[in-house]
N, C-alpha and C. Protein backbone atom coordinates (compact mmCIF):
# COMPACT_ATOMS: atom_id res chain seq x y z
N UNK A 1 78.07 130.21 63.46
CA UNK A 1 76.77 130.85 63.52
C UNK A 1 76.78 132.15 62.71
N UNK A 2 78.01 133.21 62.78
CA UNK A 2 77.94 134.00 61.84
C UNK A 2 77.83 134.08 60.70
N UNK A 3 78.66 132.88 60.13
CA UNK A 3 78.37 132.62 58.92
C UNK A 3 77.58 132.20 57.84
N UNK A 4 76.58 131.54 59.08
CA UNK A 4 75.05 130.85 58.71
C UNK A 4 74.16 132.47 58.17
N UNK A 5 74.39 133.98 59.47
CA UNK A 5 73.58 134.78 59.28
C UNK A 5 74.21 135.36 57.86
N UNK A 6 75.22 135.47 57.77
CA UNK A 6 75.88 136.18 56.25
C UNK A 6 75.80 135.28 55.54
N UNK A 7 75.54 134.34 54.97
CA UNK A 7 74.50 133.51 53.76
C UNK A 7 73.55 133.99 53.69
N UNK A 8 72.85 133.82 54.78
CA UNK A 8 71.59 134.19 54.83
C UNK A 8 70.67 135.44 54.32
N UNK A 9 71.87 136.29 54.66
CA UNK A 9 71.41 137.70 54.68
C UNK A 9 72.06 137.96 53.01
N UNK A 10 73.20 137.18 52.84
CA UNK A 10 73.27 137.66 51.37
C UNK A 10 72.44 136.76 50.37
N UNK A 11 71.85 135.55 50.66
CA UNK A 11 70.82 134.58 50.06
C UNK A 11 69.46 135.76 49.70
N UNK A 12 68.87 136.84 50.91
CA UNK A 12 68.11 137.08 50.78
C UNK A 12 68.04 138.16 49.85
N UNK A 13 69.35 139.31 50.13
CA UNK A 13 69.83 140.16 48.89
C UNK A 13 69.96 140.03 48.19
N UNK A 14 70.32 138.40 47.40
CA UNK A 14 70.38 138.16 45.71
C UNK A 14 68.79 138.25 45.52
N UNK A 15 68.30 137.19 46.05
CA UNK A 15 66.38 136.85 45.96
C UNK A 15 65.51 138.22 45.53
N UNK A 16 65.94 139.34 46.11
CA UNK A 16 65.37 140.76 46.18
C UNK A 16 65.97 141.02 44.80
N UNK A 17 67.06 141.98 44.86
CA UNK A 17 68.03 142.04 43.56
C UNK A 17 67.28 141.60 42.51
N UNK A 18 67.32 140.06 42.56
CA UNK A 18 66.82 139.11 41.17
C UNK A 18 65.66 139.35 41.08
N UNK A 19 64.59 139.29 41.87
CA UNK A 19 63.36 139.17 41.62
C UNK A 19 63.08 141.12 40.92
N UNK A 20 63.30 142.29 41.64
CA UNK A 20 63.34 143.73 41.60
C UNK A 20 64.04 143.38 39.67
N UNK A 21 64.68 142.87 39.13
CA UNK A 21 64.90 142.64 37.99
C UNK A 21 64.52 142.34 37.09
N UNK A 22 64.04 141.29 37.53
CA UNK A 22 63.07 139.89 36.49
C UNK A 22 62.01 140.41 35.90
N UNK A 23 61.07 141.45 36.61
CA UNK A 23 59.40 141.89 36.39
C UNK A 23 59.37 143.26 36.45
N UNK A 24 58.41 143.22 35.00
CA UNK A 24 57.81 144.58 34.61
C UNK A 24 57.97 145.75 36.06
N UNK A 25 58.79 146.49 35.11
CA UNK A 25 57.93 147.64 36.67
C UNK A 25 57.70 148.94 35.98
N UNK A 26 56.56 149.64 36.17
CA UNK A 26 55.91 150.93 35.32
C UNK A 26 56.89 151.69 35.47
N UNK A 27 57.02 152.76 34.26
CA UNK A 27 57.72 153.81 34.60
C UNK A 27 57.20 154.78 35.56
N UNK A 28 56.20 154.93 36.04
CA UNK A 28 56.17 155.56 37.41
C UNK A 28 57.00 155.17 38.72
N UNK A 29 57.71 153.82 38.76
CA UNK A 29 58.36 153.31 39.56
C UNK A 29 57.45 151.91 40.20
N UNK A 30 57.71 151.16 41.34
CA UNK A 30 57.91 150.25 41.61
C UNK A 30 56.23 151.01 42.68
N UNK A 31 55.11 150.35 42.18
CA UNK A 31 53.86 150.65 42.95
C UNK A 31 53.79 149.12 43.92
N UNK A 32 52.94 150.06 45.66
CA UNK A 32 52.92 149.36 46.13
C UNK A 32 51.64 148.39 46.12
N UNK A 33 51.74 147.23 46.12
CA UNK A 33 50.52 146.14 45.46
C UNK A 33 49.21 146.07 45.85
N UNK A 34 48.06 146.13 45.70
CA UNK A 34 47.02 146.23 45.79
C UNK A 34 46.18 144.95 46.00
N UNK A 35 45.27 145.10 47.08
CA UNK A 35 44.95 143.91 47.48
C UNK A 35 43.74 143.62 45.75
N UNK A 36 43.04 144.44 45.44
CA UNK A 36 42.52 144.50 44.18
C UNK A 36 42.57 144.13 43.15
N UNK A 37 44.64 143.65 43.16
CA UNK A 37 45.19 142.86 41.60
C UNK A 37 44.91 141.60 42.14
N UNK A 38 44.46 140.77 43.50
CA UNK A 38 43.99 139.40 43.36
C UNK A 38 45.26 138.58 42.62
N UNK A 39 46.24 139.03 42.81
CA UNK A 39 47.38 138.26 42.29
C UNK A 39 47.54 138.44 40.36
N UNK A 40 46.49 138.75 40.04
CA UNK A 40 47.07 139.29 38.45
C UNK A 40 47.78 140.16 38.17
N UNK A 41 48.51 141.12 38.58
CA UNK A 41 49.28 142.00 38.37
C UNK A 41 49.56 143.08 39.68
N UNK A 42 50.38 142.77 40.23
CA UNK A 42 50.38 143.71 41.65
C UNK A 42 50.64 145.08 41.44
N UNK A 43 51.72 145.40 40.21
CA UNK A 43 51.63 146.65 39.80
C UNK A 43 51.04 147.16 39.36
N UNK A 44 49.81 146.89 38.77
CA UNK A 44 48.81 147.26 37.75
C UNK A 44 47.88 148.26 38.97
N UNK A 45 47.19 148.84 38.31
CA UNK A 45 46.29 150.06 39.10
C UNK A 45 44.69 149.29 38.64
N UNK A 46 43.86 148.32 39.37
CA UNK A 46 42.82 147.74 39.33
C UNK A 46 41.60 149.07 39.81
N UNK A 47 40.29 149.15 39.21
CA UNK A 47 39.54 149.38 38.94
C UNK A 47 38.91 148.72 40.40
N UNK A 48 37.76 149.28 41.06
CA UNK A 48 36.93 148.30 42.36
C UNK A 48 35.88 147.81 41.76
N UNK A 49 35.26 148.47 40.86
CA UNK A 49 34.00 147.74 40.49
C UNK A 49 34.06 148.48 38.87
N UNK A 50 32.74 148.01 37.99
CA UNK A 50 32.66 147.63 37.05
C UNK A 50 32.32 149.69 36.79
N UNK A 51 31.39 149.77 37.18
CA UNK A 51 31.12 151.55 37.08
C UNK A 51 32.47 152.40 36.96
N UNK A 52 33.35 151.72 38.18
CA UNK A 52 34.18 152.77 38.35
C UNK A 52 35.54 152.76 37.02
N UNK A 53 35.40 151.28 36.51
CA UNK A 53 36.12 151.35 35.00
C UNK A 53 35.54 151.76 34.18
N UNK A 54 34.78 151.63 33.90
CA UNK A 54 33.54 152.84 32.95
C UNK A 54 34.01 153.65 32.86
N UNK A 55 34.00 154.76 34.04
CA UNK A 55 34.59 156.05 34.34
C UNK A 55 35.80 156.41 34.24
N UNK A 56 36.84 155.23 34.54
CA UNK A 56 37.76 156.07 34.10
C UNK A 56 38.59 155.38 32.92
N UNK A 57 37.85 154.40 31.90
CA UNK A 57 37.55 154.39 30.65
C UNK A 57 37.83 155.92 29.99
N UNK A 58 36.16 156.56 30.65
CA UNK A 58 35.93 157.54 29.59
C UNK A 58 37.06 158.68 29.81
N UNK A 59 36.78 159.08 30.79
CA UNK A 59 37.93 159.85 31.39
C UNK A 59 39.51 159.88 30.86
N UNK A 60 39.94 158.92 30.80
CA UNK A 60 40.99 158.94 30.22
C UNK A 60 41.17 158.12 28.93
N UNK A 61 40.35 158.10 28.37
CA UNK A 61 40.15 157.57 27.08
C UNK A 61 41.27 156.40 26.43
N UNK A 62 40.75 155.33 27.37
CA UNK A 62 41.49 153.95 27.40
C UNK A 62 40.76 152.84 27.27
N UNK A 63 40.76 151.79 26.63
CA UNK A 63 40.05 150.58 26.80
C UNK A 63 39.76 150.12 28.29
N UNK A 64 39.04 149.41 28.46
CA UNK A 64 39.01 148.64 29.75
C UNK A 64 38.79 147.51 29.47
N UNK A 65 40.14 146.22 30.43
CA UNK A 65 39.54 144.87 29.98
C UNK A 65 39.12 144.82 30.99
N UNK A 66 37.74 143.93 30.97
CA UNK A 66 37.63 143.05 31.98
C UNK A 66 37.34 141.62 32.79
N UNK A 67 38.27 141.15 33.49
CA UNK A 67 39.11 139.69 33.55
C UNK A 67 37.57 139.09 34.56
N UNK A 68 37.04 137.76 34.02
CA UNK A 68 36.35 137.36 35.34
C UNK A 68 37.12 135.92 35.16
N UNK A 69 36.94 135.63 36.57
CA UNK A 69 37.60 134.49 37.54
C UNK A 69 36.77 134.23 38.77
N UNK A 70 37.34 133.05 38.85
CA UNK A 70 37.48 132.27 40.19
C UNK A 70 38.26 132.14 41.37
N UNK A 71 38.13 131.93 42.54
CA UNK A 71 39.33 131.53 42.99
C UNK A 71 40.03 130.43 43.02
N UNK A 72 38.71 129.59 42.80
CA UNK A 72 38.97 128.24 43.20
C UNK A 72 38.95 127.43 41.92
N UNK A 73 38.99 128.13 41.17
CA UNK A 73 39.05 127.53 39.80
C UNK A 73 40.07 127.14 39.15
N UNK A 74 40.69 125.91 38.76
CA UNK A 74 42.10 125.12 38.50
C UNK A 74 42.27 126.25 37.44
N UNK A 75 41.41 126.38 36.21
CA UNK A 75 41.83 127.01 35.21
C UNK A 75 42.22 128.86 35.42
N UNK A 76 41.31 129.24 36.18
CA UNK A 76 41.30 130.52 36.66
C UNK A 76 43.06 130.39 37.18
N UNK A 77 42.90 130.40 38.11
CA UNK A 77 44.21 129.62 38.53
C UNK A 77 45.75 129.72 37.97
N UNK A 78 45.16 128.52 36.94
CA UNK A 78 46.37 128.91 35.79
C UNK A 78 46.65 129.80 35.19
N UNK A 79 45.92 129.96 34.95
CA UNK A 79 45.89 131.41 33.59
C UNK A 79 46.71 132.74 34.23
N UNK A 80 45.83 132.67 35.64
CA UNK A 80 46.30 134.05 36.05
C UNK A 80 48.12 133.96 36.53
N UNK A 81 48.51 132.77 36.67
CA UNK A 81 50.03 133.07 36.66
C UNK A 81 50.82 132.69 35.50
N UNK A 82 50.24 132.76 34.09
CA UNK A 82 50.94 132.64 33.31
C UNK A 82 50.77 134.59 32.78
N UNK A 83 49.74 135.26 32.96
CA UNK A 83 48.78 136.25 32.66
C UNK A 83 50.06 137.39 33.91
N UNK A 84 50.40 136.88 35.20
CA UNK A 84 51.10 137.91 35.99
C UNK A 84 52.34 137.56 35.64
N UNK A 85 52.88 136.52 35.45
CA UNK A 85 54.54 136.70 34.94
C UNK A 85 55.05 137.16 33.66
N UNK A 86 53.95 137.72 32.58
CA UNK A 86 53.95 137.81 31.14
C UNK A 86 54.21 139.49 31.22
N UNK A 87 55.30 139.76 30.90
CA UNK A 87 56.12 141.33 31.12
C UNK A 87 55.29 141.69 30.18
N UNK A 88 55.14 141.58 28.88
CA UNK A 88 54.64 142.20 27.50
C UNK A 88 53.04 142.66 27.95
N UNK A 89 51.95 141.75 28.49
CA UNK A 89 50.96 141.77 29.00
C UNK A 89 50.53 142.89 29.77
N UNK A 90 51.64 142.83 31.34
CA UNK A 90 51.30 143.66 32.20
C UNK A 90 51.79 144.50 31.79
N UNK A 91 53.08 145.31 30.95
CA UNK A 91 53.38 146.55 30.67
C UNK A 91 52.26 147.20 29.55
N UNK A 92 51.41 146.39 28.71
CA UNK A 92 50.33 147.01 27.88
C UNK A 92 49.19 147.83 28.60
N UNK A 93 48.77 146.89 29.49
CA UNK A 93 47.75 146.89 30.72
C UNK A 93 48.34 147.90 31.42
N UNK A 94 49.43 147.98 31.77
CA UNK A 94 49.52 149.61 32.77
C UNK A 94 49.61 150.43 32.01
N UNK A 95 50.06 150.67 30.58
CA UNK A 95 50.14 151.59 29.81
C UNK A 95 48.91 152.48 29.21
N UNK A 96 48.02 151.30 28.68
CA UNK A 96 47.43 151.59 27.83
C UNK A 96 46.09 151.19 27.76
N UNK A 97 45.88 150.53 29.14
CA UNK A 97 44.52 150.05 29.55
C UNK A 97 44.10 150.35 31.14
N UNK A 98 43.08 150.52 31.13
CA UNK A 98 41.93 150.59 32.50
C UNK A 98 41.60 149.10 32.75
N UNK A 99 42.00 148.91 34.22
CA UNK A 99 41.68 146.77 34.28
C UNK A 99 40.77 146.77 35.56
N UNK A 100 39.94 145.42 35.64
CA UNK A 100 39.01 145.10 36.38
C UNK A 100 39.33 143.98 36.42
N UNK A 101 38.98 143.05 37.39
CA UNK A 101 38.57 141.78 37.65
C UNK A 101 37.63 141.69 38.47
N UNK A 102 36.64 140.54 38.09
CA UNK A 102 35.79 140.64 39.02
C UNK A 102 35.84 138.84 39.64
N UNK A 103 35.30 138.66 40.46
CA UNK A 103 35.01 136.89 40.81
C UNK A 103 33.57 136.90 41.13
N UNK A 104 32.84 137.86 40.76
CA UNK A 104 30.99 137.73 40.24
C UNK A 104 31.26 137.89 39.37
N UNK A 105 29.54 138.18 38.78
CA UNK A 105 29.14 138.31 37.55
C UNK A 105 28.67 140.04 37.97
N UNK A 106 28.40 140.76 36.71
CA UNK A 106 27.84 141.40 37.20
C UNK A 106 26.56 141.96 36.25
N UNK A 107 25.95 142.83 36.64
CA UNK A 107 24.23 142.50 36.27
C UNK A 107 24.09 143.08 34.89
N UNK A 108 25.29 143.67 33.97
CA UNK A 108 25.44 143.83 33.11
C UNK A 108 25.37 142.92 31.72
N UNK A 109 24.64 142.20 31.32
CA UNK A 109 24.46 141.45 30.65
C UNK A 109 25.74 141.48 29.10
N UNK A 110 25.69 142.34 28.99
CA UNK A 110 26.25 142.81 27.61
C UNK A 110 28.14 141.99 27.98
N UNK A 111 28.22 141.68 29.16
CA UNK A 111 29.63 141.10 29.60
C UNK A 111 29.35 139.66 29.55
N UNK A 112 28.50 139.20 29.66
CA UNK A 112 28.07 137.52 29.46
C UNK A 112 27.27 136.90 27.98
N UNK A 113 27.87 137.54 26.76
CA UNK A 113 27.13 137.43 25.95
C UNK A 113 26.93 136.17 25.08
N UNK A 114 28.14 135.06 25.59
CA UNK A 114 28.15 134.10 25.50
C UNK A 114 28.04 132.79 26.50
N UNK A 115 27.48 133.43 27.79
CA UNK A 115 27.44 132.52 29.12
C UNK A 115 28.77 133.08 30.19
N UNK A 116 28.42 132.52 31.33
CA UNK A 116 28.89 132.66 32.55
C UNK A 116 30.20 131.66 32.53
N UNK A 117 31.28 132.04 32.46
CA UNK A 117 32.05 131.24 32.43
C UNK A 117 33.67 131.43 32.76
N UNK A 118 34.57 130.94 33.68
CA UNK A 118 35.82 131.45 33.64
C UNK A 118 37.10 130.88 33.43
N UNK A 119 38.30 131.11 32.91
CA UNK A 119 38.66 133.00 33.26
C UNK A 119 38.25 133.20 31.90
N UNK A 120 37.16 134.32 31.64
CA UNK A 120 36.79 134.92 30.02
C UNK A 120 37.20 136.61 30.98
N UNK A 121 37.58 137.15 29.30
CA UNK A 121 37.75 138.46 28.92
C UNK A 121 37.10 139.56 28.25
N UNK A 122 36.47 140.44 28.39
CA UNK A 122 36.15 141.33 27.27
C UNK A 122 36.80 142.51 27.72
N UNK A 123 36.20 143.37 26.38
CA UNK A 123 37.24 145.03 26.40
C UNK A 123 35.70 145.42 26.11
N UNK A 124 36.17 146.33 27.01
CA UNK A 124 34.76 147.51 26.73
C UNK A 124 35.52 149.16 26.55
N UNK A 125 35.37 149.89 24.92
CA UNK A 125 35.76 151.09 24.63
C UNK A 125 35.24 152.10 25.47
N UNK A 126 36.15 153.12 25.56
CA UNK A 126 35.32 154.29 26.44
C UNK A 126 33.76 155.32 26.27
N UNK A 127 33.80 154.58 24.79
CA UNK A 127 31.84 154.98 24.93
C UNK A 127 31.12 154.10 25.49
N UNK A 128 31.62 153.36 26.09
CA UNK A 128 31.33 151.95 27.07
C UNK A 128 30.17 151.21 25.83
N UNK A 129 31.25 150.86 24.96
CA UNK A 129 30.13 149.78 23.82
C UNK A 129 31.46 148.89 24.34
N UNK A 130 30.59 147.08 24.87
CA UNK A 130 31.53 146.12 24.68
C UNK A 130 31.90 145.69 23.30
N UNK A 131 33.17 144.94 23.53
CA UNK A 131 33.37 144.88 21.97
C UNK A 131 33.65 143.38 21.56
N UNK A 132 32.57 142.78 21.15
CA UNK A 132 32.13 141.70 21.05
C UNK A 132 33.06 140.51 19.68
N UNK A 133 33.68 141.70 19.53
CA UNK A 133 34.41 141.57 17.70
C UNK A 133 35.76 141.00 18.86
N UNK A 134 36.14 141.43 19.36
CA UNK A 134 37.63 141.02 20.19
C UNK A 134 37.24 139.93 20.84
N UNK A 135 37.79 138.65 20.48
CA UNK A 135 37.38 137.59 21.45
C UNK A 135 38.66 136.45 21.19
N UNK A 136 38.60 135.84 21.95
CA UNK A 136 39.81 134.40 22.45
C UNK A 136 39.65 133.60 21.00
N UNK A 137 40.01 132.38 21.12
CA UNK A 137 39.77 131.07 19.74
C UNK A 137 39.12 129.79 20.08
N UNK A 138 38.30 129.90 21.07
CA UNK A 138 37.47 128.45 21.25
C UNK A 138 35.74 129.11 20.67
N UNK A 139 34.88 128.54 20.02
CA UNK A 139 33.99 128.52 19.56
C UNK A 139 33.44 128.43 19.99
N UNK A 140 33.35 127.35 21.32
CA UNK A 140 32.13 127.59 22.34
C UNK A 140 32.28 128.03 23.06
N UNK A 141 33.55 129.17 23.71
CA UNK A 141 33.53 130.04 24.85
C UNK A 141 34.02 131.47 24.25
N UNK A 142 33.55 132.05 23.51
CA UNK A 142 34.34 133.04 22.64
C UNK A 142 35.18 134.39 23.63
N UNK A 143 35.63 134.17 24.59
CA UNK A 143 35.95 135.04 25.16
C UNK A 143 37.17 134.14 26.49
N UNK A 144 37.10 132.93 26.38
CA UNK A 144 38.11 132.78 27.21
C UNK A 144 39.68 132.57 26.67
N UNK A 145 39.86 132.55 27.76
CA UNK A 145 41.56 131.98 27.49
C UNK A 145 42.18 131.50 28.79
N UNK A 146 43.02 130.44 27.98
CA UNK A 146 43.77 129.54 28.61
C UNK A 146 45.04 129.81 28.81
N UNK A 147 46.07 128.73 29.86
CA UNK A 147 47.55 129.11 29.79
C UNK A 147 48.30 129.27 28.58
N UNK A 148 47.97 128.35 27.42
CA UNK A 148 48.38 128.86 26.36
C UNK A 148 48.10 129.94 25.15
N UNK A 149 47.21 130.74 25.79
CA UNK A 149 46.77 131.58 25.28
C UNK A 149 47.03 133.34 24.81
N UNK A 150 48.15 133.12 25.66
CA UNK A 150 48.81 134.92 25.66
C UNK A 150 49.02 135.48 24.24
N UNK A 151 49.58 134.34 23.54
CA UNK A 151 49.87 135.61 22.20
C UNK A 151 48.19 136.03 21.50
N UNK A 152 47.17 135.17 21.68
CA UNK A 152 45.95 135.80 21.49
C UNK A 152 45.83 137.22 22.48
N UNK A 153 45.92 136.95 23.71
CA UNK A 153 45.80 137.99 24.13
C UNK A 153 46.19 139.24 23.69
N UNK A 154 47.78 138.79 23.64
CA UNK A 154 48.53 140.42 23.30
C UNK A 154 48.01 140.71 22.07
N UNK A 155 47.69 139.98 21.06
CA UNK A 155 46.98 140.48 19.70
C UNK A 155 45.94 141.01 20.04
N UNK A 156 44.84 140.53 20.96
CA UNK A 156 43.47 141.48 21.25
C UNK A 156 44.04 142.91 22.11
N UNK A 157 44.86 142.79 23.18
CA UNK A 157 44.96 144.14 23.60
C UNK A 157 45.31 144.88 22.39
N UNK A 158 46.24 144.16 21.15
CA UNK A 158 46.54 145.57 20.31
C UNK A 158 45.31 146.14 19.80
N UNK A 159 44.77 144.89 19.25
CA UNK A 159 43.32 145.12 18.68
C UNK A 159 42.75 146.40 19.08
N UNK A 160 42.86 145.73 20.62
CA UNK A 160 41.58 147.16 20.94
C UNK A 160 42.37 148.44 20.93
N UNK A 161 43.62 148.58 21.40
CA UNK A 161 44.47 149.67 20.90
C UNK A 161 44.17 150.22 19.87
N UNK A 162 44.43 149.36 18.65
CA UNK A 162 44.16 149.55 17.12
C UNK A 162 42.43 150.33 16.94
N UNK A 163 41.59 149.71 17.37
CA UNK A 163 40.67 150.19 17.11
C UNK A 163 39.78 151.29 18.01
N UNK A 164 40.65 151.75 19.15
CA UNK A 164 40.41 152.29 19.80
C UNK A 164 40.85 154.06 18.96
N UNK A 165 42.41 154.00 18.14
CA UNK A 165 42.53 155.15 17.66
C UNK A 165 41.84 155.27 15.94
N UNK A 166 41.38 154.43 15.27
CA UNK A 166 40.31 154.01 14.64
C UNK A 166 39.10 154.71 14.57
N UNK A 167 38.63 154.22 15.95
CA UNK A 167 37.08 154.96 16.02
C UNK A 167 36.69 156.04 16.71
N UNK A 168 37.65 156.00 17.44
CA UNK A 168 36.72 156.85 18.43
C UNK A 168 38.15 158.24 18.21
């Protein structure tokens, strides 16, 4: 029986160990997870609503993406755990971006400029102009993305990086 608990207990110390290894963690240290990342990024510092990324958009003069989803959506779904295990992704996003997700819509039109549809993305700059020029590679959803879709992504976060010290 002892020996069952010392497996056990050292089974669970590798699991910790390994996992505390494997994934991004900000240089602020190891944040505790937010019911708000909805499983896209637990370390990431999420935004509550759409105003309040606006604000601190401008404020700290950062892009803001913002992710809409489903819950129940196969594709939503996918995406978002190829989107939370992607180190390159979430370390951009805590760095160098303001993030939102929402699972509405919201009454902002200028975010649905191609239809209601998920998981789509846009970046909105801190003069809060969306930026309609940054978009995914399907033609009839210009703003989503799929599981295979990350290296588009990381090219649009640079994008907006890029054009963020650019313009403004």
């Amino acid at each position: 029986m002892n020996t069952m608990k010392t497996a056990l207990s050292l089974l669970v110390l590798y699991v910790t160990v390994y996992s505390a290894i494997a994934k991004y963690i900000p240089k602020t240290g190891r944040r505790v997870p937010q019911t708000l990342s909805r499983g896209w990024g637990d370390q990431l510092i999420w935004a509550q609503t759409y105003e309040e990324g606006l604000y601190w958009s401008r404020s700290r003069n950062k892009p803001l993406m913002v992710l809409f989803h489903l819950e129940d959506c196969p594709h939503s779904q996918a995406f978002k755990k190829v989107f939370a295990d992607d180190d390159k992704i979430q370390k951009i996003l805590d760095e160098d971006f303001i993030v939102l997700n929402l699972m509405y819509e919201t009454t902002d039109k200028h975010l649905s400029p191609d239809g209601q549809y998920v998981p789509r993305i846009l970046f909105v700059d801190p003069s809060m102009t969306v930026r309609a020029d940054i978009n995914g590679r399907y033609g009839n959803r210009l703003y989503a993305y799929e599981t295979g879709d990350t290296p588009q992504l990381l090219g649009n976060l640079q994008k907006a990086k890029k054009l963020l010290k650019s313009e403004l």
